[in-house]
C-alpha atoms as a PDB file:
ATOM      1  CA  UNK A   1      99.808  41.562 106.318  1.00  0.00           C
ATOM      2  CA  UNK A   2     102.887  39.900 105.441  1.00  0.00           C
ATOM      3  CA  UNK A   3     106.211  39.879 106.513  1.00  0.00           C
ATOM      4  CA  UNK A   4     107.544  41.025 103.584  1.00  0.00           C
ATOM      5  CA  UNK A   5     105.255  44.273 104.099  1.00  0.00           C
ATOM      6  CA  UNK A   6     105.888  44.807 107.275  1.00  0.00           C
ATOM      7  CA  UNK A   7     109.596  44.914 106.211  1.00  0.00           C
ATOM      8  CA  UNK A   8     109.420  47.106 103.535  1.00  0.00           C
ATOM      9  CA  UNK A   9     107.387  49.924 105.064  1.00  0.00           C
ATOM     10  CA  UNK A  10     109.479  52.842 105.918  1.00  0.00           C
ATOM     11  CA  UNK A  11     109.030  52.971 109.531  1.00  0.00           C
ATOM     12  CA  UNK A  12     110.413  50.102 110.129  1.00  0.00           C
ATOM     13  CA  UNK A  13     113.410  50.357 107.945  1.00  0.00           C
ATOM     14  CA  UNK A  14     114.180  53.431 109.606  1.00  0.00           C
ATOM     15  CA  UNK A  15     114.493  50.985 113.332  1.00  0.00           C
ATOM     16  CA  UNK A  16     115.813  48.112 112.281  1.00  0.00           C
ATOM     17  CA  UNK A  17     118.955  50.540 110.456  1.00  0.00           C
ATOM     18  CA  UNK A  18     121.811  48.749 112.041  1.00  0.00           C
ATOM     19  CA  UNK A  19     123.060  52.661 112.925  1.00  0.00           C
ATOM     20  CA  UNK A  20     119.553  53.525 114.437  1.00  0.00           C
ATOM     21  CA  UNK A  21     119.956  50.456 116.401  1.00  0.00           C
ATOM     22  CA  UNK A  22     123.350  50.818 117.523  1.00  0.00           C
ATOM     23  CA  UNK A  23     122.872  54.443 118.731  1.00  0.00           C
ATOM     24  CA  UNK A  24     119.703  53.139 120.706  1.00  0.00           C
ATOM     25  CA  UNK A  25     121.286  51.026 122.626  1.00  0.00           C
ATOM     26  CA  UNK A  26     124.455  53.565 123.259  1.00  0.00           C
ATOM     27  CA  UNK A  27     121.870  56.140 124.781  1.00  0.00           C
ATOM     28  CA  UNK A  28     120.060  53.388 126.242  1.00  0.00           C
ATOM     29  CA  UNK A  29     123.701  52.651 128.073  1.00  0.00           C
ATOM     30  CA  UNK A  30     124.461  56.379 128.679  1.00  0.00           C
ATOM     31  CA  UNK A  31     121.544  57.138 130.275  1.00  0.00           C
ATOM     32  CA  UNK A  32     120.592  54.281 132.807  1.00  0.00           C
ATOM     33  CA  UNK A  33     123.671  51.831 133.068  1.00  0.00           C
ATOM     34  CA  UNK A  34     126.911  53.325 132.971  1.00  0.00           C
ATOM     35  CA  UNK A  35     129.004  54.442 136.009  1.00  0.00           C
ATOM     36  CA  UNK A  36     128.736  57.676 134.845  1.00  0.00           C
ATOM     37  CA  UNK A  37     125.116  57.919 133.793  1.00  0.00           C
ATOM     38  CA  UNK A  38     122.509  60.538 133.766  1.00  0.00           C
ATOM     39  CA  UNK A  39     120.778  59.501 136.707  1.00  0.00           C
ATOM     40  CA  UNK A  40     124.001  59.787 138.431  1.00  0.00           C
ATOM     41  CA  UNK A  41     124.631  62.803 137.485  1.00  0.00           C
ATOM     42  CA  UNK A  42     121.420  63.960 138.262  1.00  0.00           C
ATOM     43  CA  UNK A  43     121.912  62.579 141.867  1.00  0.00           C
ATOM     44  CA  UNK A  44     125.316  64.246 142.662  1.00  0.00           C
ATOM     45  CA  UNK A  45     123.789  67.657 141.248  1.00  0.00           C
ATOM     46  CA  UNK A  46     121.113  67.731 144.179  1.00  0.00           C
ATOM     47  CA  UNK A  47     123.780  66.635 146.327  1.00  0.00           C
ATOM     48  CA  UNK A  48     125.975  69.587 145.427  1.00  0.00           C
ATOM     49  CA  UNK A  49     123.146  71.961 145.699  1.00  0.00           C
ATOM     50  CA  UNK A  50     122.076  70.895 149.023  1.00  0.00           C
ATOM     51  CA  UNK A  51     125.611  70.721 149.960  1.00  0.00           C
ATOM     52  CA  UNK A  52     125.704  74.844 148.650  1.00  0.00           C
ATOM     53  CA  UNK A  53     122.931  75.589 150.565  1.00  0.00           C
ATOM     54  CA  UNK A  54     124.498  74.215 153.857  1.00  0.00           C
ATOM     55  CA  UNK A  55     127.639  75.441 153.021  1.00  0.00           C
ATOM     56  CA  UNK A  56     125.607  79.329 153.410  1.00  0.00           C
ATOM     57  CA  UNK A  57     123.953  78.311 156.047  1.00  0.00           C
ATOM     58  CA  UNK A  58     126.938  77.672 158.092  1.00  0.00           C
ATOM     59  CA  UNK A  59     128.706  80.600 156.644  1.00  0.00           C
ATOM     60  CA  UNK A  60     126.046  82.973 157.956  1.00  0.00           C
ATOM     61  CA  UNK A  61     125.752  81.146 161.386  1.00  0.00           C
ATOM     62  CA  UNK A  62     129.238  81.706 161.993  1.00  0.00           C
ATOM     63  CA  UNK A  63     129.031  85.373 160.854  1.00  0.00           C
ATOM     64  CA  UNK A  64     125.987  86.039 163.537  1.00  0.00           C
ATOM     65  CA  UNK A  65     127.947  83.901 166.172  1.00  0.00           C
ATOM     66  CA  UNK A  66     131.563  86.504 165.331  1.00  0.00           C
ATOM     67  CA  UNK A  67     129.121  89.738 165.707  1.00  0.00           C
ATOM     68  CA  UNK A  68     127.684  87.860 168.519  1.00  0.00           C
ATOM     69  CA  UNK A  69     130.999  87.440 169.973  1.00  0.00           C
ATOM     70  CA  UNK A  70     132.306  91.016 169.427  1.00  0.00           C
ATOM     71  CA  UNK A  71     129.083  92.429 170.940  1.00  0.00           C
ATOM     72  CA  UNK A  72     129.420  91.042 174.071  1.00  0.00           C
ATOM     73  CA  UNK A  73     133.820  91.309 174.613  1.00  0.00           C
ATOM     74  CA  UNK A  74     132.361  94.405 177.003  1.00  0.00           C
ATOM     75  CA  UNK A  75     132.704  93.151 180.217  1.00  0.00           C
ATOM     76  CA  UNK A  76     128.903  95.035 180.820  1.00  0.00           C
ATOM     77  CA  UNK A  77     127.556  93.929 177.626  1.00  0.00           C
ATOM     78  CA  UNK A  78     128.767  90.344 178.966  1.00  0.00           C
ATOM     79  CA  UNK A  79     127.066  90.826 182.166  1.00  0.00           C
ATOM     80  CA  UNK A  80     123.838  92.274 181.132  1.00  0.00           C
ATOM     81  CA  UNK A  81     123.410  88.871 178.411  1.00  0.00           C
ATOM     82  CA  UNK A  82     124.318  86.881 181.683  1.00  0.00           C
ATOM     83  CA  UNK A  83     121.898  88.503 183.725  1.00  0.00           C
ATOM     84  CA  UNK A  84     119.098  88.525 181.505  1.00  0.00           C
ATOM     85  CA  UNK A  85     119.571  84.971 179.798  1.00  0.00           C
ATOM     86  CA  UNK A  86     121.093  82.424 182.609  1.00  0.00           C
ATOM     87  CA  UNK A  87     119.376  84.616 185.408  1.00  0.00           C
ATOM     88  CA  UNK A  88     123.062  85.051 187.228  1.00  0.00           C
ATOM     89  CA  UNK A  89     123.294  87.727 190.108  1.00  0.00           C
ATOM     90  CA  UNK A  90     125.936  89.537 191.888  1.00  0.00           C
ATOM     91  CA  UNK A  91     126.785  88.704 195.855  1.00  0.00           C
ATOM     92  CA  UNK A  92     124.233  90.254 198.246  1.00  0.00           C
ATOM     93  CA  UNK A  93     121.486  90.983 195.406  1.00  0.00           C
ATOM     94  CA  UNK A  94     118.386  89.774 195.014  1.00  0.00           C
ATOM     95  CA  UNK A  95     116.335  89.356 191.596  1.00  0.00           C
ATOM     96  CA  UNK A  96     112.564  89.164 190.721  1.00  0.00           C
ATOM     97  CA  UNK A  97     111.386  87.805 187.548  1.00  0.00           C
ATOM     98  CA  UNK A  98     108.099  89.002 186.556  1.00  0.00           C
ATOM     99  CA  UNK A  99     106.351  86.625 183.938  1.00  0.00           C
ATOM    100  CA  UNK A 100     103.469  88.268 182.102  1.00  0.00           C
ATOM    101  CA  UNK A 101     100.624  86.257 181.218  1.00  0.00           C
ATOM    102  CA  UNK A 102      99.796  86.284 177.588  1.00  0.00           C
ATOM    103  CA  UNK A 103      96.836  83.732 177.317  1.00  0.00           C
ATOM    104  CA  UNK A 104      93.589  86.114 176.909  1.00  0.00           C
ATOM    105  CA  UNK A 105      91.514  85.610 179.851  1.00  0.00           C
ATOM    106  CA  UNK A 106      87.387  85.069 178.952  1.00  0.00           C
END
């Protein structure tokens, strides 16, 4: 096979097309190269959408931590959650803490 064939089959005409050629390159640019490219684009998409997902996150941390808060402005409420989490006591009283075994004996 000559050149000349090889040059004249459609195929080919079709790539070497100055216009194919040109656009080729222009997506070739677009898509891997430029500041602005697809990958890039690509990249700060999963940023944003982790970003989202943190943003709830946070959003429904502080809305547990503001019921959390309101729950315990009673001055009892506040001193049962200190009694029962930091094991605090009041003058002249004495607590037991009774720890139940869970492991299944055999």
């Amino acid at each position: 096979m000559t050149f000349k064939q090889i040059k004249n089959k459609p195929v080919v005409k079709v790539i070497t097309n100055r216009y194919v050629m040109i656009l080729a390159i222009f997506i070739v640019w677009m898509v891997f190269f430029d500041e602005n490219s697809w990958i890039n684009h690509n990249e700060f998409d999963k940023e944003i959408d982790k970003l989202k997902s943190e943003k709830e996150y946070y959003k429904s941390q502080i809305d547990s931590d503001k019921a959390f808060i309101n729950k315990h402005n009673d001055r009892e409420e506040l001193e049962k959650f200190a009694r029962e989490q930091y094991k605090m006591k009041k003058e002249n009283e004495e607590i037991y803490i009774i720890e139940y075994d869970t492991i299944p004996k055999k």
